[in-house]
N, C-alpha and C. Protein backbone atom coordinates (compact mmCIF):
# COMPACT_ATOMS: atom_id res chain seq x y z
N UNK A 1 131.62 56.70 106.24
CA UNK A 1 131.14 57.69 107.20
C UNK A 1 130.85 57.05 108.56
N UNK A 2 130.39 56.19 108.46
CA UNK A 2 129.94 55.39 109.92
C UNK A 2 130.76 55.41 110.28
N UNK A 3 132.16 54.89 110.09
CA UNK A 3 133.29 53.96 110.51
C UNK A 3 134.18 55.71 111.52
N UNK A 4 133.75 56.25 110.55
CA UNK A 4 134.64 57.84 111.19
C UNK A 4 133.72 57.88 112.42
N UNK A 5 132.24 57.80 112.27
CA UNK A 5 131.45 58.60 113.02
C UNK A 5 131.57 57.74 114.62
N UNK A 6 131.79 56.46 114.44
CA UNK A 6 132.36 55.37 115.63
C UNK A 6 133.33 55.95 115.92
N UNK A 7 134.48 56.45 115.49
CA UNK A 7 136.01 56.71 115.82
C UNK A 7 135.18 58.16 116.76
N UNK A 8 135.07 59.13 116.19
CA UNK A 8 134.61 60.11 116.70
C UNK A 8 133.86 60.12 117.87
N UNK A 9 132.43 59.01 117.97
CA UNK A 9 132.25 58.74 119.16
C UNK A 9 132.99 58.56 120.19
N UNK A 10 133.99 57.62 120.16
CA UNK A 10 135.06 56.93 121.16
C UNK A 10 135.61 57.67 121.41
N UNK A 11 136.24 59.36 120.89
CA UNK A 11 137.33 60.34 121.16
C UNK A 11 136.96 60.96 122.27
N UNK A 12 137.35 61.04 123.33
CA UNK A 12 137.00 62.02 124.96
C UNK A 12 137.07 63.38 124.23
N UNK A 13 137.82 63.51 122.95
CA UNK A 13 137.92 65.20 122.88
C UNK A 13 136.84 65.48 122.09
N UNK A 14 135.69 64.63 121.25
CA UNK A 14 134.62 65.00 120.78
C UNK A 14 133.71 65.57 122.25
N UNK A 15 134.20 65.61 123.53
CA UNK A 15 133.04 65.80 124.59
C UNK A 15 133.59 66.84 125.61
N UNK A 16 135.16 66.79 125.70
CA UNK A 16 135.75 67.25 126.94
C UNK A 16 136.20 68.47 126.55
N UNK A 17 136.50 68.60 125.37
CA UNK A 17 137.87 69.77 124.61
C UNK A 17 136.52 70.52 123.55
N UNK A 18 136.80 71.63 124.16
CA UNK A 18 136.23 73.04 123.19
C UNK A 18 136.68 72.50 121.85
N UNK A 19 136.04 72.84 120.75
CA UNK A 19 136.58 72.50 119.22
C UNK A 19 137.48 73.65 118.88
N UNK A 20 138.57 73.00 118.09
CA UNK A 20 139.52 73.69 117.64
C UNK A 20 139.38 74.72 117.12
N UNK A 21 138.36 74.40 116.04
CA UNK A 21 137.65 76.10 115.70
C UNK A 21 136.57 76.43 115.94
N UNK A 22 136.83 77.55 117.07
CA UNK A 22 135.72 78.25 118.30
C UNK A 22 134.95 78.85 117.54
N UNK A 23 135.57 79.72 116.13
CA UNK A 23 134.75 80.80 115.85
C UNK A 23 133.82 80.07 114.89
N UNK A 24 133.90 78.75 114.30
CA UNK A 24 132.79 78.20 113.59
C UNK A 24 132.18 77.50 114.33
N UNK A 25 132.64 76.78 115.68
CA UNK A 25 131.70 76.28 116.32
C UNK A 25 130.95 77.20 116.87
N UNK A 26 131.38 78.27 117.29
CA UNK A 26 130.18 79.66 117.70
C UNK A 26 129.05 79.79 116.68
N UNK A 27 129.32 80.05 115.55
CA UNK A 27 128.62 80.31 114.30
C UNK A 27 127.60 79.38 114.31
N UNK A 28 127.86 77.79 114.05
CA UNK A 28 126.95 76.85 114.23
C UNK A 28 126.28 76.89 115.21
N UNK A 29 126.97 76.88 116.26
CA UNK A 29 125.88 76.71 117.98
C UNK A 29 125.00 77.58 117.42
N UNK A 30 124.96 78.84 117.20
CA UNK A 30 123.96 79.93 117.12
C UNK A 30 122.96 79.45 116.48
N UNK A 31 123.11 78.54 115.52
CA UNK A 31 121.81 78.26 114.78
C UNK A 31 121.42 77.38 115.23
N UNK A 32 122.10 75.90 116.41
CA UNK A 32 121.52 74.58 117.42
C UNK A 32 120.52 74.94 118.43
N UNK A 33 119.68 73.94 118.13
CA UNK A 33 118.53 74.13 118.96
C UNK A 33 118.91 72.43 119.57
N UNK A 34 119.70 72.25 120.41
CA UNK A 34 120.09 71.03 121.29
C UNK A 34 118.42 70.33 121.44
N UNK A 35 117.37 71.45 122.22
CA UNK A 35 115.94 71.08 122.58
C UNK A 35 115.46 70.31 121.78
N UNK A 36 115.73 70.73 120.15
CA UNK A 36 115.04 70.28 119.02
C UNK A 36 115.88 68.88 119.02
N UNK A 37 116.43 68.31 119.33
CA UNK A 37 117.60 66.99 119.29
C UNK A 37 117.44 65.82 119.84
N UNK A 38 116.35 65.82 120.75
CA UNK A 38 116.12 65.06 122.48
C UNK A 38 115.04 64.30 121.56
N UNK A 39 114.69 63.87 120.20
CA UNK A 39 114.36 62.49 120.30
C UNK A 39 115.83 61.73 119.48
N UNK A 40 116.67 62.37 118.60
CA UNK A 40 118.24 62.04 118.25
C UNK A 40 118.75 61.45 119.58
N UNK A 41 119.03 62.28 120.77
CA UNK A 41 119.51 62.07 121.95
C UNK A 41 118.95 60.14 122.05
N UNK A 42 117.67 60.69 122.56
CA UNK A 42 117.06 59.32 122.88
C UNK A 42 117.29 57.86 121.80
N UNK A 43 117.13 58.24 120.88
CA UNK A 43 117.78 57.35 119.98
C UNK A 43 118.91 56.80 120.29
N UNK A 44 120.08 57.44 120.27
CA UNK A 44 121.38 57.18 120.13
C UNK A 44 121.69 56.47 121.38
N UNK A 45 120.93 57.16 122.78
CA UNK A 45 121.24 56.46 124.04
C UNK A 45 120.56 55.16 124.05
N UNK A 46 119.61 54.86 123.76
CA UNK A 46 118.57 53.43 123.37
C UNK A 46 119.44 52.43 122.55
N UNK A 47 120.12 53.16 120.82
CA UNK A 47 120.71 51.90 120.42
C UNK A 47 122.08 51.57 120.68
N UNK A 48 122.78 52.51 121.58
CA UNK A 48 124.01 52.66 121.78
C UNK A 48 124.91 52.65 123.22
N UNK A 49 125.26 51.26 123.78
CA UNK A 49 125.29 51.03 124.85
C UNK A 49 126.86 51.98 125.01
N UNK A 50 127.39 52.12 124.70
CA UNK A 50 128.74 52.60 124.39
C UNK A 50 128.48 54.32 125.15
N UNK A 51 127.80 54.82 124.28
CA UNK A 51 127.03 56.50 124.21
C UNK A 51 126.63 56.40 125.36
N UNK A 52 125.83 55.55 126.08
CA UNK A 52 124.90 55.70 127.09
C UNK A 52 125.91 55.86 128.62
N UNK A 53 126.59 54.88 128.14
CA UNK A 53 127.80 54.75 129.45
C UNK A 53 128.72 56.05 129.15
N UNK A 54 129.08 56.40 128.11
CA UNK A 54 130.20 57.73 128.17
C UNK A 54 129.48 58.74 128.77
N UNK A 55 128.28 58.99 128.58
CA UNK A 55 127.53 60.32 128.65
C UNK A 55 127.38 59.79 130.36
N UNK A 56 127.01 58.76 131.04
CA UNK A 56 126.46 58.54 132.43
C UNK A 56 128.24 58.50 133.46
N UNK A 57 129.22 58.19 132.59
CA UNK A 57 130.14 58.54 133.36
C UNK A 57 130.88 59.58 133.65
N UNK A 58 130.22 60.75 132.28
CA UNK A 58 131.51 62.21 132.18
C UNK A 58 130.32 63.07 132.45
N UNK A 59 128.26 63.02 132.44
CA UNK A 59 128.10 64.04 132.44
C UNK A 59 127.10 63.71 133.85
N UNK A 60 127.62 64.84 134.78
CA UNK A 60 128.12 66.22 134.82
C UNK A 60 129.66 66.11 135.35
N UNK A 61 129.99 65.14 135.48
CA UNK A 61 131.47 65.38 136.48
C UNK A 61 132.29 66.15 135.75
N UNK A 62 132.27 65.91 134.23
CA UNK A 62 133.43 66.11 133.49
C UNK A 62 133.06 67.62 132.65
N UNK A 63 131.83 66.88 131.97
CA UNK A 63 131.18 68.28 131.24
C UNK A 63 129.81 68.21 131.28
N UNK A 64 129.23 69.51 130.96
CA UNK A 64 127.75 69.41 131.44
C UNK A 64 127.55 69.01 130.00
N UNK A 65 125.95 68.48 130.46
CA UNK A 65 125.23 67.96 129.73
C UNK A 65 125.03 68.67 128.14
N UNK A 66 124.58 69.58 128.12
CA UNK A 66 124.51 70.67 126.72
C UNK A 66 126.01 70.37 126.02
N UNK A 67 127.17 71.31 126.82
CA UNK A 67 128.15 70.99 126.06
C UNK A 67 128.32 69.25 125.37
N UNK A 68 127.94 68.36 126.03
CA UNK A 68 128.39 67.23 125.78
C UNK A 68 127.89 66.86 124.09
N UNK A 69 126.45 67.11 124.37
CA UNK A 69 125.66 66.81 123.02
C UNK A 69 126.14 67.57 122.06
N UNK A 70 125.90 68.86 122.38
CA UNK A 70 126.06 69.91 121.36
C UNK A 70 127.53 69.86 120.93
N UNK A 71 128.71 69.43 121.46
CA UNK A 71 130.12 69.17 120.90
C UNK A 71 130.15 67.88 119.92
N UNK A 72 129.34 67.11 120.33
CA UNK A 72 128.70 65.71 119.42
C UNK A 72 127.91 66.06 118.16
N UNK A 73 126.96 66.73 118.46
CA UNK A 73 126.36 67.25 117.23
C UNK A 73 127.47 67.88 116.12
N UNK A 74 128.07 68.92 116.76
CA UNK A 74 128.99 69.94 116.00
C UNK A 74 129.85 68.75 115.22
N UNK A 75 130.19 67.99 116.31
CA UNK A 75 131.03 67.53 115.04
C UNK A 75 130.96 66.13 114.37
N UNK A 76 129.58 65.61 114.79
CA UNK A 76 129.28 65.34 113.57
C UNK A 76 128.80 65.60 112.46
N UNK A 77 128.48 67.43 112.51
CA UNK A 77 128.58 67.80 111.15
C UNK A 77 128.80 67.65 110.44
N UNK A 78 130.47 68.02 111.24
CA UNK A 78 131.59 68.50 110.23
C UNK A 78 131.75 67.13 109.59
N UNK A 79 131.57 65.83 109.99
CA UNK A 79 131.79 64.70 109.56
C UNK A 79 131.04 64.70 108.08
N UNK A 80 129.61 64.81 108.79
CA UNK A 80 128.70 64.92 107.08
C UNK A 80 129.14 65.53 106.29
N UNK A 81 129.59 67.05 106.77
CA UNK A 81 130.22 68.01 105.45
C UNK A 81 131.16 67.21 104.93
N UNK A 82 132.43 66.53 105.62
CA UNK A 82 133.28 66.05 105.03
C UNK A 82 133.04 65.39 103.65
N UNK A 83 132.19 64.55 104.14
CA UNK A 83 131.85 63.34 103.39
C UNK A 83 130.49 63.61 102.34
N UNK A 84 130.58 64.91 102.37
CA UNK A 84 129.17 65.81 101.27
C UNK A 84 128.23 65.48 101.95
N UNK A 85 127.29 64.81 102.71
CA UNK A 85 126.00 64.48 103.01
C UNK A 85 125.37 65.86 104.06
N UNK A 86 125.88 66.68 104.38
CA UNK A 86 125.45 68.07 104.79
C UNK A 86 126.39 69.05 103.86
N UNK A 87 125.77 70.72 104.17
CA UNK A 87 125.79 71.62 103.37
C UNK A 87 127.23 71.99 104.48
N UNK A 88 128.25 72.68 103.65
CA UNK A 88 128.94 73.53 104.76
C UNK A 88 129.04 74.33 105.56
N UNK A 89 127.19 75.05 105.11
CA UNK A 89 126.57 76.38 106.32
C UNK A 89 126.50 75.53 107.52
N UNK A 90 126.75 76.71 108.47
CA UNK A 90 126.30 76.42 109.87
C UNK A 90 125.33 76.41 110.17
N UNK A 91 124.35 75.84 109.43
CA UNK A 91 122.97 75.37 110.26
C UNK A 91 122.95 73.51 109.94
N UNK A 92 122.79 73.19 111.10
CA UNK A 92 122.43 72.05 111.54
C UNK A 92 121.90 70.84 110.49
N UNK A 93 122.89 70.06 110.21
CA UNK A 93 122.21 68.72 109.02
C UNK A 93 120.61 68.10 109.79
N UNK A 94 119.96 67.63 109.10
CA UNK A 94 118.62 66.95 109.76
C UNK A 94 118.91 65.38 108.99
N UNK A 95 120.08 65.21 108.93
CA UNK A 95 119.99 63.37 108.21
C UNK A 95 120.05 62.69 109.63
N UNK A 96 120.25 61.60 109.69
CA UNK A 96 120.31 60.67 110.51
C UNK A 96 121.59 60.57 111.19
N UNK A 97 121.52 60.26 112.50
CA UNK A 97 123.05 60.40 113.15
C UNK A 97 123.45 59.45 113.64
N UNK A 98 123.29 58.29 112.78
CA UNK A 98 124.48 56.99 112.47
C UNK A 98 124.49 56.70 113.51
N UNK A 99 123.53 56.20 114.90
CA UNK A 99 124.40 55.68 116.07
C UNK A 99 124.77 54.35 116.00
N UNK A 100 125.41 54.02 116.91
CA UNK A 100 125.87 52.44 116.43
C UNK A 100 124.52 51.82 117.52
N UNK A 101 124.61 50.53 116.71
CA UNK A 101 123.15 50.14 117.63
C UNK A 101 124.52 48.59 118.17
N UNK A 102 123.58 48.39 119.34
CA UNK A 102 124.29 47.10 120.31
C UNK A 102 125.17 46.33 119.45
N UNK A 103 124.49 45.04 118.65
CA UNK A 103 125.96 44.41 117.85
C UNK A 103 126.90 45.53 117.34
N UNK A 104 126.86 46.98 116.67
CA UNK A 104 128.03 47.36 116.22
C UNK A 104 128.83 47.45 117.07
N UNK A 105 128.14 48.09 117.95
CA UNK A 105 129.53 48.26 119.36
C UNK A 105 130.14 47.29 119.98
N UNK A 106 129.56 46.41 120.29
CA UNK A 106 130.20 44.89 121.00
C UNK A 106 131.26 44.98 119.43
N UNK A 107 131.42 44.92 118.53
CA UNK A 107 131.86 44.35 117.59
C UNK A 107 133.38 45.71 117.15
N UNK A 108 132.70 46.68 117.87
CA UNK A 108 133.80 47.61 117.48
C UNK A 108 134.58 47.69 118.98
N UNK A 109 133.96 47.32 120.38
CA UNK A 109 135.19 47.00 121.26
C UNK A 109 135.51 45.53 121.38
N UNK A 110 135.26 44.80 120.14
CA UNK A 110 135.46 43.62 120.61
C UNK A 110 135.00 42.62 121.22
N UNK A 111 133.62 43.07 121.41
CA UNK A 111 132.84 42.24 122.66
C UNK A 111 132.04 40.94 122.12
């Protein structure tokens, strides 16, 4: 799961590109409370030098801020569902959201 959830980080279309399926990402958004997320947020930007720089270079130029997270969240859902560790309803997993902390990332671009 990690190893996906890194790949997924790195994808511009986890941030830039509407999800393929609108009408379940609608479904889910409805039940995201992004607000409720902002100590996740803070987390992920703290252990994750990678996250911190994507989000400070695309948001707002590219996409606003909400969409950015909330397309991140969504799909790392779907990741958990994949992999059983969330339910397949559209309400929001509360496990942990795997960020990569400093050595993983140096180590996953190589650094």
């Amino acid at each position: 799961l990690e190893q996906r959830v890194q790949t997924m980080q790195r994808d511009s279309d986890t941030y830039c590109d509407e999800p393929a399926d609108l009408e379940d990402f609608e479904a889910w958004a409805a039940t995201f409370a992004l607000e409720s997320m902002s100590g996740e947020v803070d987390q992920i930007l703290v252990s994750n030098s990678f996250m911190r720089e994507l989000q400070s270079r695309i948001v707002p130029l590219v996409v606003e801020y909400d969409a950015f997270w909330t397309r991140y969240f969504y799909r790392l859902h779907n990741l958990k569902v994949e992999f059983g560790v969330a339910a397949a309803s559209s309400e929001p997993a509360s496990l942990p959201e795997y960020p990569l902390g400093e050595e993983e990332a140096k180590q996953t671009v190589g650094g």
